[in-house]
PDB file of N, CA and C in Angstrom:
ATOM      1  N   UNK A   1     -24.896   5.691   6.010  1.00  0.00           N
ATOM      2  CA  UNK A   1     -24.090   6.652   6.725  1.00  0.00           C
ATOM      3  C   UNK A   1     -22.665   6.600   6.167  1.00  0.00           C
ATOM      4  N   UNK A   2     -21.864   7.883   5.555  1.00  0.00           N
ATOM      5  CA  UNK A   2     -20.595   7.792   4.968  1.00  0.00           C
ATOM      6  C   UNK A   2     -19.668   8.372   6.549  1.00  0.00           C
ATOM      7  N   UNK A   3     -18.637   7.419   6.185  1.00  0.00           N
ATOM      8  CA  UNK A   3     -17.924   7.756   7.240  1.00  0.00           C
ATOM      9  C   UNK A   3     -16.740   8.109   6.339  1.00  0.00           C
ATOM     10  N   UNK A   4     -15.829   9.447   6.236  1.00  0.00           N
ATOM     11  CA  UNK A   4     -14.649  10.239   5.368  1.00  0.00           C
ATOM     12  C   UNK A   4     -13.209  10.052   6.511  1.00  0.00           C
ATOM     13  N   UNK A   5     -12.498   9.954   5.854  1.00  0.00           N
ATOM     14  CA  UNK A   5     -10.773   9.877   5.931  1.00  0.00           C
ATOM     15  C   UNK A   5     -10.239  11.067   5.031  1.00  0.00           C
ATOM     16  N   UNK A   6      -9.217  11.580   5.279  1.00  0.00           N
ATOM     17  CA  UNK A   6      -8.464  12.507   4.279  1.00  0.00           C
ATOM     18  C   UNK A   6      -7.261  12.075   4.423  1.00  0.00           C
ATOM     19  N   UNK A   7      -6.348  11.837   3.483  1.00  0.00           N
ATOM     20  CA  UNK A   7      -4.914  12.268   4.141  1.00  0.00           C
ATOM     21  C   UNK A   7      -4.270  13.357   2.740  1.00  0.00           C
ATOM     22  N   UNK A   8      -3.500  14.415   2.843  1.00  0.00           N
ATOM     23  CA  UNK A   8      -3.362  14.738   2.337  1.00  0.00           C
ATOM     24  C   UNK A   8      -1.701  15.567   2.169  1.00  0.00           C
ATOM     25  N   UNK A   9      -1.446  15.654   0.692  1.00  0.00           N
ATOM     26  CA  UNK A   9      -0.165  16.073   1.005  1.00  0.00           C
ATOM     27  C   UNK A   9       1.310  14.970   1.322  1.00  0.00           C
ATOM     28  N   UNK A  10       0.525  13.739   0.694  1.00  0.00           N
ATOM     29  CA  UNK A  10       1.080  12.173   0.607  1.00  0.00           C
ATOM     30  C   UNK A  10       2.227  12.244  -0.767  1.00  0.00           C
ATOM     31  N   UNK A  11       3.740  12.072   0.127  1.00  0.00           N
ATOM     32  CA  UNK A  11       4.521  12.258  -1.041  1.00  0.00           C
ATOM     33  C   UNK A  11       4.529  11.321  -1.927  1.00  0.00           C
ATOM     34  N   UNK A  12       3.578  10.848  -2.904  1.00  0.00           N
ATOM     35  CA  UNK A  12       3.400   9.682  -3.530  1.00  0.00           C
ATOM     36  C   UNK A  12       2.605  10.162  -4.960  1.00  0.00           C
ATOM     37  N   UNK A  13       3.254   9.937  -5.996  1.00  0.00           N
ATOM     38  CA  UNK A  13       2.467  10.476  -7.024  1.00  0.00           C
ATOM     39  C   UNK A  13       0.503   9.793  -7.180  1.00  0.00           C
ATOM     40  N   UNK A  14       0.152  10.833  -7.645  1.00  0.00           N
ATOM     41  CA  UNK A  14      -0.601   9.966  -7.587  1.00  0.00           C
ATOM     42  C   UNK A  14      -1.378   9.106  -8.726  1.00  0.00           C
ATOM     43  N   UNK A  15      -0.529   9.292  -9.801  1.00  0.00           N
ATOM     44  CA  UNK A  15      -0.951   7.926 -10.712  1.00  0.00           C
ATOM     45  C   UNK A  15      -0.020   6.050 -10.001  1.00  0.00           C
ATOM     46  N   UNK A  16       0.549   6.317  -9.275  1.00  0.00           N
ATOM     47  CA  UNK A  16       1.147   5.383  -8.518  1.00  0.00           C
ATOM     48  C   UNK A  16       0.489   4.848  -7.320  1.00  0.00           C
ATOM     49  N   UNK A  17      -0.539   6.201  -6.366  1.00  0.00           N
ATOM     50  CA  UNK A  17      -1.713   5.745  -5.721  1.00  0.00           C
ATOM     51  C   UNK A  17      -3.000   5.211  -6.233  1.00  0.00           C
ATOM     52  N   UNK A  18      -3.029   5.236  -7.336  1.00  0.00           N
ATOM     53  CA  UNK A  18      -4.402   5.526  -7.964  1.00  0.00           C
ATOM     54  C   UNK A  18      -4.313   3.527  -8.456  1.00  0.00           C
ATOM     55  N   UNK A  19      -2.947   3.476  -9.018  1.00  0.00           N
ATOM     56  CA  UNK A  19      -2.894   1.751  -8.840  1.00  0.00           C
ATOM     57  C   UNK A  19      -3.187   0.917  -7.289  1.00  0.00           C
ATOM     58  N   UNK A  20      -2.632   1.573  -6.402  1.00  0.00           N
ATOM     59  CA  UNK A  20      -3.455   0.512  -5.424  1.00  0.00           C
ATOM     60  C   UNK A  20      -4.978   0.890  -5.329  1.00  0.00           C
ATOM     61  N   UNK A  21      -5.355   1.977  -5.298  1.00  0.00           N
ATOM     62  CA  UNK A  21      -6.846   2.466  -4.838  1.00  0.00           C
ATOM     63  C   UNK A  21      -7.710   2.071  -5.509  1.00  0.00           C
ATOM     64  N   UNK A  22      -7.595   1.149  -6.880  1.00  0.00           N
ATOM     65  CA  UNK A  22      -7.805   0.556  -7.762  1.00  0.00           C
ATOM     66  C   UNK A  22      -7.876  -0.971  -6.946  1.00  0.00           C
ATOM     67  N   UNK A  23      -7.406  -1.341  -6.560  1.00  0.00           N
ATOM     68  CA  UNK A  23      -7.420  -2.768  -5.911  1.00  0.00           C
ATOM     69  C   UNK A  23      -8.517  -3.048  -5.092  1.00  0.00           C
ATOM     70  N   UNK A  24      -8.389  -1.846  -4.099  1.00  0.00           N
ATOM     71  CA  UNK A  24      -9.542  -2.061  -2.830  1.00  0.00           C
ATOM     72  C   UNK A  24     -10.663  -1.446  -3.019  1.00  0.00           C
ATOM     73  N   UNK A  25     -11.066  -0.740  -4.300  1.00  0.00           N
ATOM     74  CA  UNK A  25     -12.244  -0.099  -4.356  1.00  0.00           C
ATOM     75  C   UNK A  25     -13.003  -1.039  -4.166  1.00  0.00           C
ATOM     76  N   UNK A  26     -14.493  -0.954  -3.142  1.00  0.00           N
ATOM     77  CA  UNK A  26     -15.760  -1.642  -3.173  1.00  0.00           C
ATOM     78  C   UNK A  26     -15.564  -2.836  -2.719  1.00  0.00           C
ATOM     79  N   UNK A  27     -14.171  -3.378  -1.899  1.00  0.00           N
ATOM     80  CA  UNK A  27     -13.645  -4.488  -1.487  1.00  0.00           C
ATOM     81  C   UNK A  27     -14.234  -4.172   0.297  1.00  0.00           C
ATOM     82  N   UNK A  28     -14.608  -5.034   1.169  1.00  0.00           N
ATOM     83  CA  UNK A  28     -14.511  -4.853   2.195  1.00  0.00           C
ATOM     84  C   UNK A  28     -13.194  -4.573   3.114  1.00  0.00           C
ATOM     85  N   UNK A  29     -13.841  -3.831   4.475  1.00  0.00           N
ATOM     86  CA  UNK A  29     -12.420  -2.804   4.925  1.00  0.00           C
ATOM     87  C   UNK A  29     -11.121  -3.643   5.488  1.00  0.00           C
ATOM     88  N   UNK A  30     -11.972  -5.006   5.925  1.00  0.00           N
ATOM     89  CA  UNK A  30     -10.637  -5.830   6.222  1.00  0.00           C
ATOM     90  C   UNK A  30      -9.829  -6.429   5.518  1.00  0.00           C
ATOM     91  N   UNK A  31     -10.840  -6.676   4.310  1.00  0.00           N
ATOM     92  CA  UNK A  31      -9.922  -7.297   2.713  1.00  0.00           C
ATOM     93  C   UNK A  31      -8.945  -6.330   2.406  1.00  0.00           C
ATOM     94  N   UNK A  32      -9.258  -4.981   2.529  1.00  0.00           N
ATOM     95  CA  UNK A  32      -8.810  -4.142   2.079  1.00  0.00           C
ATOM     96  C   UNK A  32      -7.111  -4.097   2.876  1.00  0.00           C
ATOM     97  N   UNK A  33      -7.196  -4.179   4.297  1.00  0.00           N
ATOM     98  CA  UNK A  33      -6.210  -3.680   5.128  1.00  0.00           C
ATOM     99  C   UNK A  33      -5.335  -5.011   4.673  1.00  0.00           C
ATOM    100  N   UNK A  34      -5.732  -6.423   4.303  1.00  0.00           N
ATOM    101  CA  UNK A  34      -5.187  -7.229   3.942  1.00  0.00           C
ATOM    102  C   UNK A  34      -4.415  -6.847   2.995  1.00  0.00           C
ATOM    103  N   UNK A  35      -4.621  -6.837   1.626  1.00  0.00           N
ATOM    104  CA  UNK A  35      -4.074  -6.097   0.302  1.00  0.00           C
ATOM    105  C   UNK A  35      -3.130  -5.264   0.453  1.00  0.00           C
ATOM    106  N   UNK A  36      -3.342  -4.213   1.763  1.00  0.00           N
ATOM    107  CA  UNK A  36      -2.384  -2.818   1.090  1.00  0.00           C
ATOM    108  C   UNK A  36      -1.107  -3.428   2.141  1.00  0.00           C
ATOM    109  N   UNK A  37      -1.546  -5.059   3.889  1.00  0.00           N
ATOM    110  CA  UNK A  37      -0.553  -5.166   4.300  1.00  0.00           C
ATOM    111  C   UNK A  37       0.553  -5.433   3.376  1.00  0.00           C
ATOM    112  N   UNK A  38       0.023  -6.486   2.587  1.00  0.00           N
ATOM    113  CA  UNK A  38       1.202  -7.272   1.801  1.00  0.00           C
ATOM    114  C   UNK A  38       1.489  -6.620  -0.082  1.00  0.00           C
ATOM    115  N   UNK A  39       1.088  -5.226  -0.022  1.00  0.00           N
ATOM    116  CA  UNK A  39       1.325  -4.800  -1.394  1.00  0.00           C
ATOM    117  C   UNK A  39       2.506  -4.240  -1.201  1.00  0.00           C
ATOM    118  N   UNK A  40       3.687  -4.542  -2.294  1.00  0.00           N
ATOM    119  CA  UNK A  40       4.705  -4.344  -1.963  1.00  0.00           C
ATOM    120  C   UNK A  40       5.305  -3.145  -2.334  1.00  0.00           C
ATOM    121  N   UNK A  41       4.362  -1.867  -3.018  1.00  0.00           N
ATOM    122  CA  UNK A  41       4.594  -0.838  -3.380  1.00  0.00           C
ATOM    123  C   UNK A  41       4.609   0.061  -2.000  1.00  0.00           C
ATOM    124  N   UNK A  42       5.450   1.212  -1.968  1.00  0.00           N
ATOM    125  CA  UNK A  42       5.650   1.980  -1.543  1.00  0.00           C
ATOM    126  C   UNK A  42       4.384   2.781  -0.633  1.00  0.00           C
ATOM    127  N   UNK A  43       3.279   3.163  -1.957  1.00  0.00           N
ATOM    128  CA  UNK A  43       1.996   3.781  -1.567  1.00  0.00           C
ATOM    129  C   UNK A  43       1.344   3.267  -0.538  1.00  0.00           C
ATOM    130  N   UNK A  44       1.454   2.159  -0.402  1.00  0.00           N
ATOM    131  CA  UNK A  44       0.468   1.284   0.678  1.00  0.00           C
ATOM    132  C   UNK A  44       0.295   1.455   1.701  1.00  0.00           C
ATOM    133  N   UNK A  45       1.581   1.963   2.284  1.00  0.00           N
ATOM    134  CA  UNK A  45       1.448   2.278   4.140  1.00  0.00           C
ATOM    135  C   UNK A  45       0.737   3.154   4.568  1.00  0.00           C
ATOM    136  N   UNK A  46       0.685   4.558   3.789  1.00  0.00           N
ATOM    137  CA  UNK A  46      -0.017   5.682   3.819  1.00  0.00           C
ATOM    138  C   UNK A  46      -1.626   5.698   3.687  1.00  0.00           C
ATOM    139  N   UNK A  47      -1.636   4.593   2.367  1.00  0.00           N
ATOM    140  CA  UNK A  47      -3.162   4.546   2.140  1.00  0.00           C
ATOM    141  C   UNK A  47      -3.834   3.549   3.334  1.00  0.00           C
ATOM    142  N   UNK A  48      -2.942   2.252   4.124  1.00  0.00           N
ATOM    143  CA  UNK A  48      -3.108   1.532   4.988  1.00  0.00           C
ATOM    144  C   UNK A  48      -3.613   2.317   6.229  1.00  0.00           C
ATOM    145  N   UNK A  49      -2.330   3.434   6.519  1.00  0.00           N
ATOM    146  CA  UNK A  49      -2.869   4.145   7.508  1.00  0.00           C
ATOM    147  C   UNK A  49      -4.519   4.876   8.047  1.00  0.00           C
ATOM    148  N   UNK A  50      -4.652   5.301   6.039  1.00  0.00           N
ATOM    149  CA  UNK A  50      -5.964   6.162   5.749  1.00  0.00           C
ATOM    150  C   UNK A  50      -7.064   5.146   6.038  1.00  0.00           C
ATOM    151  N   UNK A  51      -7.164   3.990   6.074  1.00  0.00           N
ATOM    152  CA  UNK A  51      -8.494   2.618   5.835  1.00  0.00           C
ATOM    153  C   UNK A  51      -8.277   2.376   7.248  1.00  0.00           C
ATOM    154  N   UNK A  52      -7.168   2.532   7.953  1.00  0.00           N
ATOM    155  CA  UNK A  52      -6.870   2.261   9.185  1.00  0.00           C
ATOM    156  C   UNK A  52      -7.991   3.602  10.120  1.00  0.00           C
ATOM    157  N   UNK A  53      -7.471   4.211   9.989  1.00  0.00           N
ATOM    158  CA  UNK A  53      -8.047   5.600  10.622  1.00  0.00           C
ATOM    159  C   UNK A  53     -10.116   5.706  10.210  1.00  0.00           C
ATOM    160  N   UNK A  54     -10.459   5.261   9.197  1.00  0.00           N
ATOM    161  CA  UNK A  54     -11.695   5.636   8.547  1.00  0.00           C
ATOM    162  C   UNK A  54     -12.191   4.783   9.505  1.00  0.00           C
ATOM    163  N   UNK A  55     -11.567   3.372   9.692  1.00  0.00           N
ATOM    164  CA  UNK A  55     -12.246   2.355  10.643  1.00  0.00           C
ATOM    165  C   UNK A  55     -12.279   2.500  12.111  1.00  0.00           C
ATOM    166  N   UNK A  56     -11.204   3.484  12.358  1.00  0.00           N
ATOM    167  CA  UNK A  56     -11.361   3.913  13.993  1.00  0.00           C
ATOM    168  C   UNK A  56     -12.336   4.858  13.903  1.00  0.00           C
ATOM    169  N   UNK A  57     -12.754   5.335  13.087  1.00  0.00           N
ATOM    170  CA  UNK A  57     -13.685   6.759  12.896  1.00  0.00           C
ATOM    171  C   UNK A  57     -14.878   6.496  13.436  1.00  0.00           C
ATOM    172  N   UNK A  58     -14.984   5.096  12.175  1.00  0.00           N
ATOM    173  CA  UNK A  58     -16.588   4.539  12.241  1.00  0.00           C
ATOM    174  C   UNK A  58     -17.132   3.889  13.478  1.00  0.00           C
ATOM    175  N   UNK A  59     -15.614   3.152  14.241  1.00  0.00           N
ATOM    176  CA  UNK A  59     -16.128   2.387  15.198  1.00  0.00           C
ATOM    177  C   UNK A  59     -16.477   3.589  16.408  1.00  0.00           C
ATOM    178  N   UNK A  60     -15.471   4.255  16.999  1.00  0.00           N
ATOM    179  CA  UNK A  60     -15.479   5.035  18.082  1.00  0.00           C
ATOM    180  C   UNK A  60     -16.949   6.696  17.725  1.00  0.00           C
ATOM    181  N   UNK A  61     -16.518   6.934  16.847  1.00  0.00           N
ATOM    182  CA  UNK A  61     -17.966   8.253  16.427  1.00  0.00           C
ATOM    183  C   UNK A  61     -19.379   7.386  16.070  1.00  0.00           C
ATOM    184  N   UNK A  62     -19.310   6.372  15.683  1.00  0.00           N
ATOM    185  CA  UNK A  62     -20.749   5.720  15.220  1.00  0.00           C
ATOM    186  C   UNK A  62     -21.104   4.414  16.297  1.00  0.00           C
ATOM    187  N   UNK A  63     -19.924   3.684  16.182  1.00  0.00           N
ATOM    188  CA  UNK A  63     -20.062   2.572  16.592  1.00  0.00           C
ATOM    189  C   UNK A  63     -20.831   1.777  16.408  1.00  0.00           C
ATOM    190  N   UNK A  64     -19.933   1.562  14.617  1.00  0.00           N
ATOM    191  CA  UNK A  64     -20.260   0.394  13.972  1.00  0.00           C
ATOM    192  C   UNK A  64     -19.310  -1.377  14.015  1.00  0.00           C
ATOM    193  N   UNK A  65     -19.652  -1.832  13.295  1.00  0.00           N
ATOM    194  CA  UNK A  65     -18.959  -3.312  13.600  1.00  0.00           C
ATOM    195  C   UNK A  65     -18.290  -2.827  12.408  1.00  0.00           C
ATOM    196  N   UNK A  66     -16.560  -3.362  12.740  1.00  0.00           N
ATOM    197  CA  UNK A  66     -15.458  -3.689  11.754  1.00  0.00           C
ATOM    198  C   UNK A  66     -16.039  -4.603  10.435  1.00  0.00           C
ATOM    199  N   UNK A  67     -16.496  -5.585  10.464  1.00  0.00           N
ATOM    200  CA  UNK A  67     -17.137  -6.536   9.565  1.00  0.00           C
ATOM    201  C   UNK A  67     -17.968  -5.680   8.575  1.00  0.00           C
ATOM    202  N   UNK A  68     -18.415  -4.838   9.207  1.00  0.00           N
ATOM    203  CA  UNK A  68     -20.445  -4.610   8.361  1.00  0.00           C
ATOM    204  C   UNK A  68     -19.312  -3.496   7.227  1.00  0.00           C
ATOM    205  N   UNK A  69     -18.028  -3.035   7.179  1.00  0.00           N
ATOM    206  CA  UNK A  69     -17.957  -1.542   6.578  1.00  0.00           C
ATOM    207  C   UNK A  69     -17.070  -2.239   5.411  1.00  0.00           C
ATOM    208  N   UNK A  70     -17.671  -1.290   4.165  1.00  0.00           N
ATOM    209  CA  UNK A  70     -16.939  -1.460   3.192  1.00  0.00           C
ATOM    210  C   UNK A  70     -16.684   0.366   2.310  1.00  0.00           C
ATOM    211  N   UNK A  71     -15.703   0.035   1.799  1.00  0.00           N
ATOM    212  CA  UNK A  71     -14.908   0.892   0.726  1.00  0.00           C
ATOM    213  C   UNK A  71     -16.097   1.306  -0.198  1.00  0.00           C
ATOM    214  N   UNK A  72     -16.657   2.394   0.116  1.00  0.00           N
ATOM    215  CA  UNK A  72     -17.785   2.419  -1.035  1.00  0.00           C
ATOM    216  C   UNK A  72     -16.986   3.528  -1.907  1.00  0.00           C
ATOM    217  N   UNK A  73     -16.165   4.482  -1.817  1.00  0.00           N
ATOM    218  CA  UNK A  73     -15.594   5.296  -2.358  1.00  0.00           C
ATOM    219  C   UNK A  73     -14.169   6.081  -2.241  1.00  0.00           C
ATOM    220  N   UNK A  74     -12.883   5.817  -3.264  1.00  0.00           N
ATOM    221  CA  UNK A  74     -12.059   5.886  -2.161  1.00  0.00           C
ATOM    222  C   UNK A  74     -11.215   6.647  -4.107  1.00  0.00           C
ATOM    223  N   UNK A  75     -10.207   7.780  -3.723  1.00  0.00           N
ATOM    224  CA  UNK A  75      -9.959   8.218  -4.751  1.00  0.00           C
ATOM    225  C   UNK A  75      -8.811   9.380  -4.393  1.00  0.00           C
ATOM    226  N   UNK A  76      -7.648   9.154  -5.351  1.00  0.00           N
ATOM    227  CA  UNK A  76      -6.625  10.251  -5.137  1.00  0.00           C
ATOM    228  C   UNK A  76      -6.311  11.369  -6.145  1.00  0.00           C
ATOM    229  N   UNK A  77      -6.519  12.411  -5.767  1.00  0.00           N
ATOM    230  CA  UNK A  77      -6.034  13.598  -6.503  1.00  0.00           C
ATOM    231  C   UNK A  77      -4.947  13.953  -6.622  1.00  0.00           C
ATOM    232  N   UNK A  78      -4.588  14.681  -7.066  1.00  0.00           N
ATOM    233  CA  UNK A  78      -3.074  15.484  -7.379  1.00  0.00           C
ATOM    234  C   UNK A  78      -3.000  16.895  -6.402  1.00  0.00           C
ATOM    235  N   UNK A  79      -2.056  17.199  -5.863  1.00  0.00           N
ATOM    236  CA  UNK A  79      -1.981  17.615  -4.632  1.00  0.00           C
ATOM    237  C   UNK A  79      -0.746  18.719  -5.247  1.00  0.00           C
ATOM    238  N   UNK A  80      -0.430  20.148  -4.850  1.00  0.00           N
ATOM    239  CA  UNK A  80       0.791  20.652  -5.437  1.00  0.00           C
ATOM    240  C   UNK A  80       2.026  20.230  -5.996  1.00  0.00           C
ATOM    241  N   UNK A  81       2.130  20.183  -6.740  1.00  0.00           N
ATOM    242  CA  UNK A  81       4.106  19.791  -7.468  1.00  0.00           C
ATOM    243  C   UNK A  81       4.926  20.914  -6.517  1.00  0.00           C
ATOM    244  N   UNK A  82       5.613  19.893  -6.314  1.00  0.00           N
ATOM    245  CA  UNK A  82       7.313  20.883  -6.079  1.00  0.00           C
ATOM    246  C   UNK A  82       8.158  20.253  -7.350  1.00  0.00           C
ATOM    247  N   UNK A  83       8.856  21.840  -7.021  1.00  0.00           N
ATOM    248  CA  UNK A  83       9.667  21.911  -8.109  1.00  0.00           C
ATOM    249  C   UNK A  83      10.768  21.607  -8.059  1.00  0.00           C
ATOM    250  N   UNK A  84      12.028  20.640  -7.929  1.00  0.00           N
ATOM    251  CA  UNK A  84      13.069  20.187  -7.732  1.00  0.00           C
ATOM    252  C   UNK A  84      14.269  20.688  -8.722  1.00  0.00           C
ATOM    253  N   UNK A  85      15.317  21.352  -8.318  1.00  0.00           N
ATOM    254  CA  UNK A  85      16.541  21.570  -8.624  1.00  0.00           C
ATOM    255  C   UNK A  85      17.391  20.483  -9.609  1.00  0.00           C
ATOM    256  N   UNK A  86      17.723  20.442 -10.547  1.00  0.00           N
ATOM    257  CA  UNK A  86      18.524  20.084 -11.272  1.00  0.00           C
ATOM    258  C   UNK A  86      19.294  20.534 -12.773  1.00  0.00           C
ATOM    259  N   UNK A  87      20.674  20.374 -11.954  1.00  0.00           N
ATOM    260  CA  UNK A  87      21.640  21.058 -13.167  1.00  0.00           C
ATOM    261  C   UNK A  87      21.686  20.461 -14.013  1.00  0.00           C
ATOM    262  N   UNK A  88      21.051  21.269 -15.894  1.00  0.00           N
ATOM    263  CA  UNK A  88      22.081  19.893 -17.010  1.00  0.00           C
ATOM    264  C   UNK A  88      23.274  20.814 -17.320  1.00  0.00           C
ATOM    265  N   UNK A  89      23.478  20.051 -18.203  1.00  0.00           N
ATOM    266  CA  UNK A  89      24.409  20.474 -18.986  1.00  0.00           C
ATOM    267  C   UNK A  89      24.448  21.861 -19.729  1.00  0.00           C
ATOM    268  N   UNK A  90      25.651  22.501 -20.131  1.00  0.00           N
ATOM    269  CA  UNK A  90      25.766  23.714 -20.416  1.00  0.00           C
ATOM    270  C   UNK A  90      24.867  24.602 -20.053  1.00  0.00           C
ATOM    271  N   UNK A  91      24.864  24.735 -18.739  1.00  0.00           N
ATOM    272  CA  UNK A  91      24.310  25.717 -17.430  1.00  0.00           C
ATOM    273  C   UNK A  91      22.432  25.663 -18.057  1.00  0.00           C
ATOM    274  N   UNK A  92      22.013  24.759 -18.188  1.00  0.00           N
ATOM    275  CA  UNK A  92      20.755  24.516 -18.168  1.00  0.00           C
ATOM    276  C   UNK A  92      20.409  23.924 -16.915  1.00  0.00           C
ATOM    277  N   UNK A  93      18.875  24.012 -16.642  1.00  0.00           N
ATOM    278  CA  UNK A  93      18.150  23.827 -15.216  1.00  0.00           C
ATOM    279  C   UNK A  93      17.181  23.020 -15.775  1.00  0.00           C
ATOM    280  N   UNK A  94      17.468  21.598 -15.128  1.00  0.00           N
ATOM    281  CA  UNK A  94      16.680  20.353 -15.556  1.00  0.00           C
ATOM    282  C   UNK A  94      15.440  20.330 -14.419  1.00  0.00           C
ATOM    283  N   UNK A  95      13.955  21.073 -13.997  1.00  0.00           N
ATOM    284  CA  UNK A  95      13.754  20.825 -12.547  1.00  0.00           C
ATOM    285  C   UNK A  95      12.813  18.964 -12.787  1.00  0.00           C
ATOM    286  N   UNK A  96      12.993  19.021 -11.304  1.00  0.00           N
ATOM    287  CA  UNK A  96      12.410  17.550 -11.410  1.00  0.00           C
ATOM    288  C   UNK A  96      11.009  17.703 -11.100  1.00  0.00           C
ATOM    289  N   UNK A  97      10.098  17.584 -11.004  1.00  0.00           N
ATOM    290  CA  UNK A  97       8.469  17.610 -10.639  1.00  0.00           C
ATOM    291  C   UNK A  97       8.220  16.350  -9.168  1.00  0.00           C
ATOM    292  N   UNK A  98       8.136  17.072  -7.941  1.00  0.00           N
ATOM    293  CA  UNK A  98       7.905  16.201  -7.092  1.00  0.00           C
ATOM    294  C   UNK A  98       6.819  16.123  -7.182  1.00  0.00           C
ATOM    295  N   UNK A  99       5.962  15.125  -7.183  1.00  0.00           N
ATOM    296  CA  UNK A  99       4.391  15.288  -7.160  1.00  0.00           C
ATOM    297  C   UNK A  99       4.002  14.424  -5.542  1.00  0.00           C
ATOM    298  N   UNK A 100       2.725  15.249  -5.477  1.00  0.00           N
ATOM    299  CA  UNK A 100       2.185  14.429  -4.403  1.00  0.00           C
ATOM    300  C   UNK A 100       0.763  14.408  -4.693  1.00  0.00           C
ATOM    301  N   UNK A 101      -0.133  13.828  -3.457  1.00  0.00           N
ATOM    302  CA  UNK A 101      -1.238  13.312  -3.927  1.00  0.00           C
ATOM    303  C   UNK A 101      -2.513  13.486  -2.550  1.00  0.00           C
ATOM    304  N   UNK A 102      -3.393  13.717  -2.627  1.00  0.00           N
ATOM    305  CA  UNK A 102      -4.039  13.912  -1.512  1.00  0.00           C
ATOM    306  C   UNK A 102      -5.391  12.802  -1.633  1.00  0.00           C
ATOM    307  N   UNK A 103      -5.530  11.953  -0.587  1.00  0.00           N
ATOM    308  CA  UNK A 103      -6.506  10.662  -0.884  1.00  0.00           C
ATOM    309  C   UNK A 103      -7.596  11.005   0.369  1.00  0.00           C
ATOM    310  N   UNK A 104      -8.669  10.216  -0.253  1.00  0.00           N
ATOM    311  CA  UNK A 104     -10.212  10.415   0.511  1.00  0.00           C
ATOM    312  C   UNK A 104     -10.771   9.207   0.116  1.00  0.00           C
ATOM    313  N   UNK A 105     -10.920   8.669   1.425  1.00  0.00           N
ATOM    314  CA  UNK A 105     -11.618   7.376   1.423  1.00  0.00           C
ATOM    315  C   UNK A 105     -13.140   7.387   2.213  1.00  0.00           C
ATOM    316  N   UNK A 106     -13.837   7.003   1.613  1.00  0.00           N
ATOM    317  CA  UNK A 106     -15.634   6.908   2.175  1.00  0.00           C
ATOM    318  C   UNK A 106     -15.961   5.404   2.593  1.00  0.00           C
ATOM    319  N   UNK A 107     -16.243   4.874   3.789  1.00  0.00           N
ATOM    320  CA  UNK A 107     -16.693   3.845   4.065  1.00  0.00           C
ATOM    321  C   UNK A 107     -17.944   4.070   4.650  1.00  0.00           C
ATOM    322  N   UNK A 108     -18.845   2.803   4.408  1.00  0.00           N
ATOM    323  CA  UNK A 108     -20.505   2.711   4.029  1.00  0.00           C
ATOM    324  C   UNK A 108     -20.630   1.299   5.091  1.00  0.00           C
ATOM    325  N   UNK A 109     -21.789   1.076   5.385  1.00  0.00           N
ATOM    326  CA  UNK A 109     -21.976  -0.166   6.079  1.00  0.00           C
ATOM    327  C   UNK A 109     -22.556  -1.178   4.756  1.00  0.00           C
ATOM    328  N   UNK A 110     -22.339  -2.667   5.415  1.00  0.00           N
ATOM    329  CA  UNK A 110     -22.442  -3.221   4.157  1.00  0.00           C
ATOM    330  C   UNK A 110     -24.053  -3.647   3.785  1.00  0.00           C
ATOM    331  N   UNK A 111     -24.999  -3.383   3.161  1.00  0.00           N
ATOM    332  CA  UNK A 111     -26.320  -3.272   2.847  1.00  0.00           C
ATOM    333  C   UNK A 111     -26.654  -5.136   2.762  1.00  0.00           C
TER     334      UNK A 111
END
C-alpha cells in the first residue's frame, strides 16, 4: 500500500533538495526524520515537514505502525523559475533565476 505526500512550490532549488532526498531514500521513516532533524542545510525543514505529514497520513487514513513504514520513493522536481530583477552595469538587466522545487514522497510498509 503507497501512502503519497506532495509539497509543492518549495522555495528551495532543487538540485539542493535532491542532495538531502538522496540521504533518506529507502532509509526507514524514523531514520529518516532523524537525518533531515540534524541536517544542517536549509532544505530539511520542508522536506522534514513532507516525511512528517506522509506519516500522519499513513497512521490516521490506514492505520499503520510508525516502525513498519519506510521511504520507498521520494523525489524532487523543478517547479516554475521566477525571474528576479537585477541591474548591471551600463543599463543592462542581470535577472536572477529563483528556482523552486516541488517534492513527492511514497511510503510503503516494511516487507
Amino acid at each position: 500500500m503507497d501512502i503519497r505526500a506532495h509539497a509543492n512550490y518549495i522555495p528551495h532549488s532543487p538540485q539542493k533538495v535532491r542532495l538531502l532526498v538522496d540521504l533518506v531514500r529507502g532509509k526507514r521513516a524514523t531514520e529518516a526524520q532523524d537525518i533531515l532533524r540534524f541536517a544542517p542545510q536549509a532544505a530539511a525543514t520542508p522536506l522534514l515537514k513532507l516525511i512528517n505529514s506522509a506519516i500522519a497520513n499513513a497512521e490516521e487514513n490506514f492505520g499503520l505502525n510508525v516502525e513498519d513504514l519506510v521511504i520507498h520513493t521520494i523525489y524532487a522536481n523543478e517547479a516554475p523559475t521566477r525571474k528576479w530583477r537585477k541591474f548591471g552595469a551600463r543599463g543592462r538587466f542581470k535577472p536572477w533565476l529563483r528556482r523552486s522545487s516541488h517534492i513527492t514522497v511514497i511510503l510503503r510498509e516494511k516487507e
